[in-house]
C-alpha atoms as a PDB file:
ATOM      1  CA  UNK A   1      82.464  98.099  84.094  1.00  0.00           C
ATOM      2  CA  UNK A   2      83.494  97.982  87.587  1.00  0.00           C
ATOM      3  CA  UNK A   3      83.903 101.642  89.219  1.00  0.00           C
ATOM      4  CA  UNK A   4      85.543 103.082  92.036  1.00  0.00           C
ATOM      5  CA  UNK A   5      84.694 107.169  92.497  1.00  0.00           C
ATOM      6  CA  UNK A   6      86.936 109.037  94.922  1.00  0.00           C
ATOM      7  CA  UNK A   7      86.464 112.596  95.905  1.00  0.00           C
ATOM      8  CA  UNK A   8      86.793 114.252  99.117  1.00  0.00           C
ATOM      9  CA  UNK A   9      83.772 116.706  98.085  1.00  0.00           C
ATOM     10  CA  UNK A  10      80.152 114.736  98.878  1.00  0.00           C
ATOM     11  CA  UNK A  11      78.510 116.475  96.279  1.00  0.00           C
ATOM     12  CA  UNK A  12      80.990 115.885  93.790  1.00  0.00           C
ATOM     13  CA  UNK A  13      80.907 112.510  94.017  1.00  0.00           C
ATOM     14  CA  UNK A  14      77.114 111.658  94.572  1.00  0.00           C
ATOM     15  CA  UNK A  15      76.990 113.830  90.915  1.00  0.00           C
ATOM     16  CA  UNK A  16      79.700 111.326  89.250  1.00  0.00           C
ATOM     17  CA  UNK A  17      77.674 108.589  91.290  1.00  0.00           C
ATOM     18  CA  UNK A  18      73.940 109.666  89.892  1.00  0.00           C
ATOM     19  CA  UNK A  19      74.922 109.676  86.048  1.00  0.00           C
ATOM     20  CA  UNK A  20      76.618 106.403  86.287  1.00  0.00           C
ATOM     21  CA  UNK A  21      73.267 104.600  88.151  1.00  0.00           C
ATOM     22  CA  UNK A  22      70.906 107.207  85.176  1.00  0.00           C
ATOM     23  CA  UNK A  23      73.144 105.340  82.341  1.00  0.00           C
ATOM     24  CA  UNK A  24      72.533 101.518  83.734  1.00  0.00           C
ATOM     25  CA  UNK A  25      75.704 100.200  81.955  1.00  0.00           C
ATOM     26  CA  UNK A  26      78.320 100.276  84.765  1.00  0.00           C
ATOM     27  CA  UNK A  27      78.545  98.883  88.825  1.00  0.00           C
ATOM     28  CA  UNK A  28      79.901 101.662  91.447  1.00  0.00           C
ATOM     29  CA  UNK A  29      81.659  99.095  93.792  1.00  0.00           C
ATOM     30  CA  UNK A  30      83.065 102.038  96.149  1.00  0.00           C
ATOM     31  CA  UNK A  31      82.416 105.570  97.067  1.00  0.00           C
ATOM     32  CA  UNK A  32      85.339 106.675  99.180  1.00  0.00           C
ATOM     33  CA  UNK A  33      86.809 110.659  99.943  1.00  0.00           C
ATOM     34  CA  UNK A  34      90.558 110.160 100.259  1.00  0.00           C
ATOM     35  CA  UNK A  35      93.570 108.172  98.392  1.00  0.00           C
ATOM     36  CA  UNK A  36      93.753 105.977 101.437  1.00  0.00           C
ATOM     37  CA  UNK A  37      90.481 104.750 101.016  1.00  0.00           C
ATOM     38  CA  UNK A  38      90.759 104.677  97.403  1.00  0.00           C
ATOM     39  CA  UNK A  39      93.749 102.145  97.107  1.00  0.00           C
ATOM     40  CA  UNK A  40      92.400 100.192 100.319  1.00  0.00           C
ATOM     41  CA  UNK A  41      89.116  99.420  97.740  1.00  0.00           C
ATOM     42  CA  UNK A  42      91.000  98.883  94.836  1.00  0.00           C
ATOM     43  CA  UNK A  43      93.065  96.156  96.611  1.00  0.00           C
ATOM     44  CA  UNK A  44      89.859  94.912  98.083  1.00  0.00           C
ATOM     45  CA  UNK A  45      86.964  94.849  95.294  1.00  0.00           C
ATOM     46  CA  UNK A  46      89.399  95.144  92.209  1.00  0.00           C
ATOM     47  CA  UNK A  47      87.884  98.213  90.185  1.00  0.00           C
ATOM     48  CA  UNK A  48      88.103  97.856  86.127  1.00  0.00           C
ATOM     49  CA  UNK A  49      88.143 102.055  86.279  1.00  0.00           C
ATOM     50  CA  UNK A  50      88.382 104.810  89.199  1.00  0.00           C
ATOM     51  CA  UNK A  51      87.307 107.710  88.862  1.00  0.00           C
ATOM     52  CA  UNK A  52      89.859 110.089  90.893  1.00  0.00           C
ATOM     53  CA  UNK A  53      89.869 113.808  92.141  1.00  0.00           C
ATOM     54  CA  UNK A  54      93.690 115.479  91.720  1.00  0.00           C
ATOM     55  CA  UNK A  55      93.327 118.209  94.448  1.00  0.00           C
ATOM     56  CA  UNK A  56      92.738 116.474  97.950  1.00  0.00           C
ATOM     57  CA  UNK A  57      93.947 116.566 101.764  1.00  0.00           C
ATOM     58  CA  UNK A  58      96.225 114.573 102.672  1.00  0.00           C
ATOM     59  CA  UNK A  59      97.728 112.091  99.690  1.00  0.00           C
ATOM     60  CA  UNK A  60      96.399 113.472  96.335  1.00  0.00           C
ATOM     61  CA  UNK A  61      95.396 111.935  93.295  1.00  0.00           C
ATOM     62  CA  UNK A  62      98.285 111.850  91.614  1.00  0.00           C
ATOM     63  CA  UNK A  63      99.901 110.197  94.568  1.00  0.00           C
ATOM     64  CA  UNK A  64      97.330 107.824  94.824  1.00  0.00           C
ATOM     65  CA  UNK A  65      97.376 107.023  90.556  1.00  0.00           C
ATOM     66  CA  UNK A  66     101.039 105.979  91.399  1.00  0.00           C
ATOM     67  CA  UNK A  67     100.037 103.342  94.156  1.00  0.00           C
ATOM     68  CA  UNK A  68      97.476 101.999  92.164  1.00  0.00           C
ATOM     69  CA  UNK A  69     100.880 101.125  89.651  1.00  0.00           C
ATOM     70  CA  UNK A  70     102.544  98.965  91.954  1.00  0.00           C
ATOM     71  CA  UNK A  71      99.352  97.146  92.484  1.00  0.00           C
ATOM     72  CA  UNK A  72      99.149  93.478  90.380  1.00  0.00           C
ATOM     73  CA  UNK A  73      95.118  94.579  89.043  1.00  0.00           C
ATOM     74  CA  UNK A  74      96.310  97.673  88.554  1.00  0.00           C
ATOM     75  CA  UNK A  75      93.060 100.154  87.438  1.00  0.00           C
ATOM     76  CA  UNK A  76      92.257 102.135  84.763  1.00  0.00           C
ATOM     77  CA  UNK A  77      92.411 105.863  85.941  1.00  0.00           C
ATOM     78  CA  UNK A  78      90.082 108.641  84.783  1.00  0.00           C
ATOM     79  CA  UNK A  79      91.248 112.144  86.403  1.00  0.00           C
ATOM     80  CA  UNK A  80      88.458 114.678  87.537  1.00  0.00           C
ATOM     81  CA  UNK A  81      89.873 118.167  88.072  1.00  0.00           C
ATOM     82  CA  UNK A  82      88.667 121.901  88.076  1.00  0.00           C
ATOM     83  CA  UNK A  83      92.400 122.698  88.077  1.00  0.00           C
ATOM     84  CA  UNK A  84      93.166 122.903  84.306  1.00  0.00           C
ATOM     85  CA  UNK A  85      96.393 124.952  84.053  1.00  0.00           C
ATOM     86  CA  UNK A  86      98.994 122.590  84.248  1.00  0.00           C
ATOM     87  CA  UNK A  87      97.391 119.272  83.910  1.00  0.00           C
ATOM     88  CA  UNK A  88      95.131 119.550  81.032  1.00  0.00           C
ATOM     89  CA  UNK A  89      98.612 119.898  79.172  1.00  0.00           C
ATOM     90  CA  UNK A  90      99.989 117.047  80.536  1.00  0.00           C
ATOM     91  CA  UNK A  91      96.840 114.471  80.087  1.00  0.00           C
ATOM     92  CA  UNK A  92      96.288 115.819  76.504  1.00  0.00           C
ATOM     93  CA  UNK A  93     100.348 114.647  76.034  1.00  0.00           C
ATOM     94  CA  UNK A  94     100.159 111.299  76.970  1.00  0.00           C
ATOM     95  CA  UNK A  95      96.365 110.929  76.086  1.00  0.00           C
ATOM     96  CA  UNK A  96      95.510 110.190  80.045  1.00  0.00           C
ATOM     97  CA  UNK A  97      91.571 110.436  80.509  1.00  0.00           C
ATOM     98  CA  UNK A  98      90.507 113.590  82.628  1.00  0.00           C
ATOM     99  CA  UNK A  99      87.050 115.316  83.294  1.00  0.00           C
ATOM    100  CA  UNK A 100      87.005 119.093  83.975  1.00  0.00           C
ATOM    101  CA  UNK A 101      84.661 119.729  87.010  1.00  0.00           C
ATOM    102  CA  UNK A 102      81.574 120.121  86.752  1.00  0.00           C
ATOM    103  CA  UNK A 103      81.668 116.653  85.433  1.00  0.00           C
ATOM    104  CA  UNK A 104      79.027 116.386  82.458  1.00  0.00           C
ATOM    105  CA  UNK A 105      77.328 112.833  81.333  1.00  0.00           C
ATOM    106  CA  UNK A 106      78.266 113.002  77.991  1.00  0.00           C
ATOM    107  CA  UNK A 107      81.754 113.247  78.781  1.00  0.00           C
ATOM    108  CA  UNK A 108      82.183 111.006  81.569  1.00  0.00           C
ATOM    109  CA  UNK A 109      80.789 108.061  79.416  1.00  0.00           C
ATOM    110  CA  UNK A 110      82.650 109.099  76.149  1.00  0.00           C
ATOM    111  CA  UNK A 111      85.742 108.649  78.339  1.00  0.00           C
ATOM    112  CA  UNK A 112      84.707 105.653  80.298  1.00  0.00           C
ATOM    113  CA  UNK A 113      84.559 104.374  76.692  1.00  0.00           C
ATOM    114  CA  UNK A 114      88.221 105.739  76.061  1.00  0.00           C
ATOM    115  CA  UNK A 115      89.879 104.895  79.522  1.00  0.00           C
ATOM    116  CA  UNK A 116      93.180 103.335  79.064  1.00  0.00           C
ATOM    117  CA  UNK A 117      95.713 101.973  82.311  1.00  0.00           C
ATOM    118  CA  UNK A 118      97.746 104.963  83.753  1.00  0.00           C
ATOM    119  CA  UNK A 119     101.538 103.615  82.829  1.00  0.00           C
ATOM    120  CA  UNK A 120     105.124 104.755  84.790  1.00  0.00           C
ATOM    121  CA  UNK A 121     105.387 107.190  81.547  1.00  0.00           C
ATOM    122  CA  UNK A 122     102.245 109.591  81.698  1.00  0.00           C
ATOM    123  CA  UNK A 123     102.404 109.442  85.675  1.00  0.00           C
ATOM    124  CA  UNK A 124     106.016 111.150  85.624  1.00  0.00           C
ATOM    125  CA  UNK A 125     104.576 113.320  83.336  1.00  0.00           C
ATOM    126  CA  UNK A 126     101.596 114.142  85.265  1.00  0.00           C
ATOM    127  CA  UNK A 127     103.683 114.368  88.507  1.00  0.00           C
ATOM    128  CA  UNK A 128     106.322 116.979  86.658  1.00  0.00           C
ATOM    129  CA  UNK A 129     103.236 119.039  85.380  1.00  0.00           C
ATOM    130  CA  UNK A 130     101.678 119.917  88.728  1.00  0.00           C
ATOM    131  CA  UNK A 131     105.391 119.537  90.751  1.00  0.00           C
ATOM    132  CA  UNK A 132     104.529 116.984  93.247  1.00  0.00           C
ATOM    133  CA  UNK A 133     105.901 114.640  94.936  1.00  0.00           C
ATOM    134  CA  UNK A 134     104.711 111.271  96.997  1.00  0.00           C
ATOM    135  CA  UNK A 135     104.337 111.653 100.936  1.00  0.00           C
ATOM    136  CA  UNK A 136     103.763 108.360 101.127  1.00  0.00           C
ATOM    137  CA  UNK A 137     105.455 105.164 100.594  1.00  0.00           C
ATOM    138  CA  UNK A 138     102.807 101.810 100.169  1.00  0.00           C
ATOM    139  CA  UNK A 139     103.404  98.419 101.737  1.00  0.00           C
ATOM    140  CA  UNK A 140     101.783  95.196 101.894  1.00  0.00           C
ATOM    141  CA  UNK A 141     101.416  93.464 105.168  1.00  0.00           C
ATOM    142  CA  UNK A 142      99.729  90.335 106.567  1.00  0.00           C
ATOM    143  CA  UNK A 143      97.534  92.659 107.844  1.00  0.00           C
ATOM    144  CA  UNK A 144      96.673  94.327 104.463  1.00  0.00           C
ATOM    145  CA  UNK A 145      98.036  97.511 102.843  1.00  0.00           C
ATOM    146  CA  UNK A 146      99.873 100.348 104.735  1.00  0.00           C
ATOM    147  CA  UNK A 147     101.287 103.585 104.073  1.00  0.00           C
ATOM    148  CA  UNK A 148     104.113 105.534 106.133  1.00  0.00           C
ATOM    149  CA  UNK A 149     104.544 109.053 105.918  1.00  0.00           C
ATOM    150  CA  UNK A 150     107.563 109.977 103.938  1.00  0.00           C
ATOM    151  CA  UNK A 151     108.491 112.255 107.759  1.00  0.00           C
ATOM    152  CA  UNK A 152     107.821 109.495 109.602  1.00  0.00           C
ATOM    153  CA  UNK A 153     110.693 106.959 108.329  1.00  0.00           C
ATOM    154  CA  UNK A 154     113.969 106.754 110.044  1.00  0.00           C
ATOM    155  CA  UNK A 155     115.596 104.568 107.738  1.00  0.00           C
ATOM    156  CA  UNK A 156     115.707 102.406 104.382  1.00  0.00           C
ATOM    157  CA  UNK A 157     117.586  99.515 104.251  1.00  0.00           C
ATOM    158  CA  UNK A 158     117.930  96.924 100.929  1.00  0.00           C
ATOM    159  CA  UNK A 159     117.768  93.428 101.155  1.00  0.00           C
ATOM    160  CA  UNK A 160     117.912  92.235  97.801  1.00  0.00           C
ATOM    161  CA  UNK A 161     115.258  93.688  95.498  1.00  0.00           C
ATOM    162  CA  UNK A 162     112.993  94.362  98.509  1.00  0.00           C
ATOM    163  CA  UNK A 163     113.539  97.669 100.881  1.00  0.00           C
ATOM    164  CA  UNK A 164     113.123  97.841 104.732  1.00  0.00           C
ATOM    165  CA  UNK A 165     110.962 100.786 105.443  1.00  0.00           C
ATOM    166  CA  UNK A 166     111.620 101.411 109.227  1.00  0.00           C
ATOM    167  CA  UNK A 167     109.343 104.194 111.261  1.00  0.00           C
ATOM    168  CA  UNK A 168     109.224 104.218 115.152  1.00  0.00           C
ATOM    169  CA  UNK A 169     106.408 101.513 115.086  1.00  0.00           C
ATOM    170  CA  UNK A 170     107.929  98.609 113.193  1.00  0.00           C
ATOM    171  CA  UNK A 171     109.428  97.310 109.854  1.00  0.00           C
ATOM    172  CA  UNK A 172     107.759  96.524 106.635  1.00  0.00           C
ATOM    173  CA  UNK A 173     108.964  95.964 103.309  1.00  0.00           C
ATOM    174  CA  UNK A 174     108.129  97.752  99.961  1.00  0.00           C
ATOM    175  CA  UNK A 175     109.024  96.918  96.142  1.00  0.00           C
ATOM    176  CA  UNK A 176     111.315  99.761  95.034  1.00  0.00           C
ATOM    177  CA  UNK A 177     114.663 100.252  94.673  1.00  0.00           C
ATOM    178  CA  UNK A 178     116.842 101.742  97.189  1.00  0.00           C
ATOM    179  CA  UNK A 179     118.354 103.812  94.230  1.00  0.00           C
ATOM    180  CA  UNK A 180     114.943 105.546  93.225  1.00  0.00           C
ATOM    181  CA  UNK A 181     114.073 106.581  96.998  1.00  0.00           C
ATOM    182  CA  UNK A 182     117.180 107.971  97.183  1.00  0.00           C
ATOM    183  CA  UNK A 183     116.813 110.378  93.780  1.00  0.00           C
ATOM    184  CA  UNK A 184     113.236 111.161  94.244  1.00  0.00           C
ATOM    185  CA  UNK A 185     113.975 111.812  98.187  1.00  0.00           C
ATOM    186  CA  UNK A 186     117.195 113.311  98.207  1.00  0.00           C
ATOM    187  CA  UNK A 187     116.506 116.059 100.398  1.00  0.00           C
ATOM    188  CA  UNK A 188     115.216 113.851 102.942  1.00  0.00           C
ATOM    189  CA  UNK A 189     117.632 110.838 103.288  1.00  0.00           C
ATOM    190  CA  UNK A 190     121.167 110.615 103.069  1.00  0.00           C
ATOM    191  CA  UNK A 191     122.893 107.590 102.162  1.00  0.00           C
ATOM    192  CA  UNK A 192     125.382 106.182 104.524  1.00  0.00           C
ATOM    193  CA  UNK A 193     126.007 103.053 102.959  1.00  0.00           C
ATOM    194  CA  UNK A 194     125.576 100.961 100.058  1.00  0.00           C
ATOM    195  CA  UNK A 195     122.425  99.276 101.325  1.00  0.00           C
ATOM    196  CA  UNK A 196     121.202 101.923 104.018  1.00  0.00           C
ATOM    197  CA  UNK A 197     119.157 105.457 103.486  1.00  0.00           C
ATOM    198  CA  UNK A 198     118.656 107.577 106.542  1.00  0.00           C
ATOM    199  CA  UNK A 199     116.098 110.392 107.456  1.00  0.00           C
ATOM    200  CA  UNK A 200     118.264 113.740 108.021  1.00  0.00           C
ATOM    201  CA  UNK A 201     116.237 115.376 110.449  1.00  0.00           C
ATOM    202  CA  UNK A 202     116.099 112.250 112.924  1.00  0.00           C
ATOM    203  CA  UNK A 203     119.956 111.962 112.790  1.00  0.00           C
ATOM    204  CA  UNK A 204     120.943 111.935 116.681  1.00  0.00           C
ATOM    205  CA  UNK A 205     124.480 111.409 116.503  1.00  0.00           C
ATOM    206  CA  UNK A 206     127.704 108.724 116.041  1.00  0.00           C
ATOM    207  CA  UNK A 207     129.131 105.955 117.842  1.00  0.00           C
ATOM    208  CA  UNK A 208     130.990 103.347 118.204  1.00  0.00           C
ATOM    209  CA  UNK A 209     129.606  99.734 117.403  1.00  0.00           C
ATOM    210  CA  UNK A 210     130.404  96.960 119.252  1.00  0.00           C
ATOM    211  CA  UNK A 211     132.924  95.413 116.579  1.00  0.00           C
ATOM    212  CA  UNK A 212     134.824  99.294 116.223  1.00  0.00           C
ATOM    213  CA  UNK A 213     132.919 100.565 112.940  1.00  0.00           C
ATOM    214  CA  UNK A 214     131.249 103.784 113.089  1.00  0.00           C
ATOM    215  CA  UNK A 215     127.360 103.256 113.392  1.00  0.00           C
ATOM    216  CA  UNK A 216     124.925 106.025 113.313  1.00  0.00           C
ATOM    217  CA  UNK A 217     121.783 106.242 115.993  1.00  0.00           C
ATOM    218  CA  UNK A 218     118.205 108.022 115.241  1.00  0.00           C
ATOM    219  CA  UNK A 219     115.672 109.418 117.176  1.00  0.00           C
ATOM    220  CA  UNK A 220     112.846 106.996 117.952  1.00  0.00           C
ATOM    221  CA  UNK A 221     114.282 103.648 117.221  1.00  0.00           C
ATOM    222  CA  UNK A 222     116.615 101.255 119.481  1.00  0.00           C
ATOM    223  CA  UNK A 223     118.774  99.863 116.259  1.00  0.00           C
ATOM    224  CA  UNK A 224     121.576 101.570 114.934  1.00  0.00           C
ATOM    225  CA  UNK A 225     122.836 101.911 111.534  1.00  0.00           C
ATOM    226  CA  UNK A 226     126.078 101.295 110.242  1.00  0.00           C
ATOM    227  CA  UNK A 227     128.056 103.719 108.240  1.00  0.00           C
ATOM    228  CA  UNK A 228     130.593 102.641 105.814  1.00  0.00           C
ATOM    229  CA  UNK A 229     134.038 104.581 105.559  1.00  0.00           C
ATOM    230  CA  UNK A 230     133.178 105.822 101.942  1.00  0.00           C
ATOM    231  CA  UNK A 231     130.175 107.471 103.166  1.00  0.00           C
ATOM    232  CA  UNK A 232     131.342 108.769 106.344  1.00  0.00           C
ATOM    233  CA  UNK A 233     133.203 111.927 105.476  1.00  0.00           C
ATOM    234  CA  UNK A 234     129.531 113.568 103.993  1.00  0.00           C
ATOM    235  CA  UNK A 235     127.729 112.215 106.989  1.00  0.00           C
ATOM    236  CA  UNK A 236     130.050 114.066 109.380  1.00  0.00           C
ATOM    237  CA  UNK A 237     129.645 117.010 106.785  1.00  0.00           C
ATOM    238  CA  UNK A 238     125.652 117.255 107.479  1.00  0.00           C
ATOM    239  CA  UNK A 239     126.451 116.927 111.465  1.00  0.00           C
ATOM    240  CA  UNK A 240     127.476 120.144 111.775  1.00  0.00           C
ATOM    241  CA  UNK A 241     124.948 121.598 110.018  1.00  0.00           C
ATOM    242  CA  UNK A 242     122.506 120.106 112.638  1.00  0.00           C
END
């Protein structure tokens, strides 16, 4: 089997590293110490199994375990954790493999063994048990993969069953649904019409377009965004609270 380990602790991962070369029956393809790296190999070398830290700087594993689901090879996932209070309950639920740190041989290959694909299911469940949320949304580009910072995004804008992610550096499309940004980010953007999302907190003010509709202008990028009468009256409503 193919494996990917990623933990931002060196000495965690040159132990899961060690027992894997000592047992002879599986390849590590990539040794990498954040959730960037980790779905930047996976698109690259195609892992059969990674073997993923939950607790890390920056995206976590959990986080990263739902990026590897919108990949087409999508991995298997083993968890490693020395946090056991709230997801040891959800991993025995939806019978998810997880490790308890430290990592023991004897386990790690009876789950290798047992490793199963993470599905939508057991990740909601996993991402209710420990209350987090995504900070990043993951696009594909001719230049490879990409992720942009849930604060950094100005706007989301459908286009049939693609979405527009717009920051101040450019545009780049992602695979979900404008509806499920909006519920899982609904303290973050407000909608201001049927196809458009907007980031609160980079709201600069209204004007007037140049065929009379209202359109709406953000910090940090040139374009403006229309704002359809049916959504108007609750954007003026979070104006004044700016």
């Amino acid at each position: 089997m193919r494996i990917s380990i990623v933990d931002d602790e060196t000495l965690a991962r040159d132990r899961l590293l060690r027992m894997l070369q000592s047992d002879g029956r599986h390849e590590v393809i990539a040794d990498v110490s954040t959730g960037a790296e980790a779905l930047e190999a996976s698109e690259r070398l195609l892992p059969d199994l990674v073997l993923l830290d939950i607790r890390m700087p920056g995206m976590d594993g959990i986080e990263t375990a739902g990026h590897f689901l919108t990949q087409k090879e999508s991995p298997a996932v083993i968890f490693c954790t020395a946090y056991e209070e709230h997801a040891i309950q959800a991993f025995e639920m939806q019978a998810v493999g997880y490790l308890l740190k430290p990592v023991r041989k004897s386990e790690l290959m009876d789950a290798i063994e047992r490793s199963t694909a993470l599905n939508r299911v057991q990740l909601s469940a996993l991402q209710a048990a420990n209350d987090t949320r995504r900070i990043h949304l993951c696009a594909r580009t001719y230049k490879g993969m990409r992720l942009i910072n849930i604060k950094d995004i100005r706007y989301l804008q459908a286009d049939q069953k693609y979405v527009t992610v717009r920051d101040e550096q450019q545009e780049v499309i992602v695979d979900e649904t404008l509806r499920e940004l909006e519920h899982e980010f609904a303290d973050v953007f407000v909608r201001v019409h049927r196809n458009a999302l907007v980031s609160c907190k980079n709201i600069v003010g209204l004007e007037n377009g140049v065929t009379g509709q209202i359109v709406m202008r953000l910090d940090g990028v040139a374009e403006t965004v229309d704002i359809s009468r049916r959504h108007l009256p609750a954007v003026r409503k979070i104006l004044k609270n700016i």
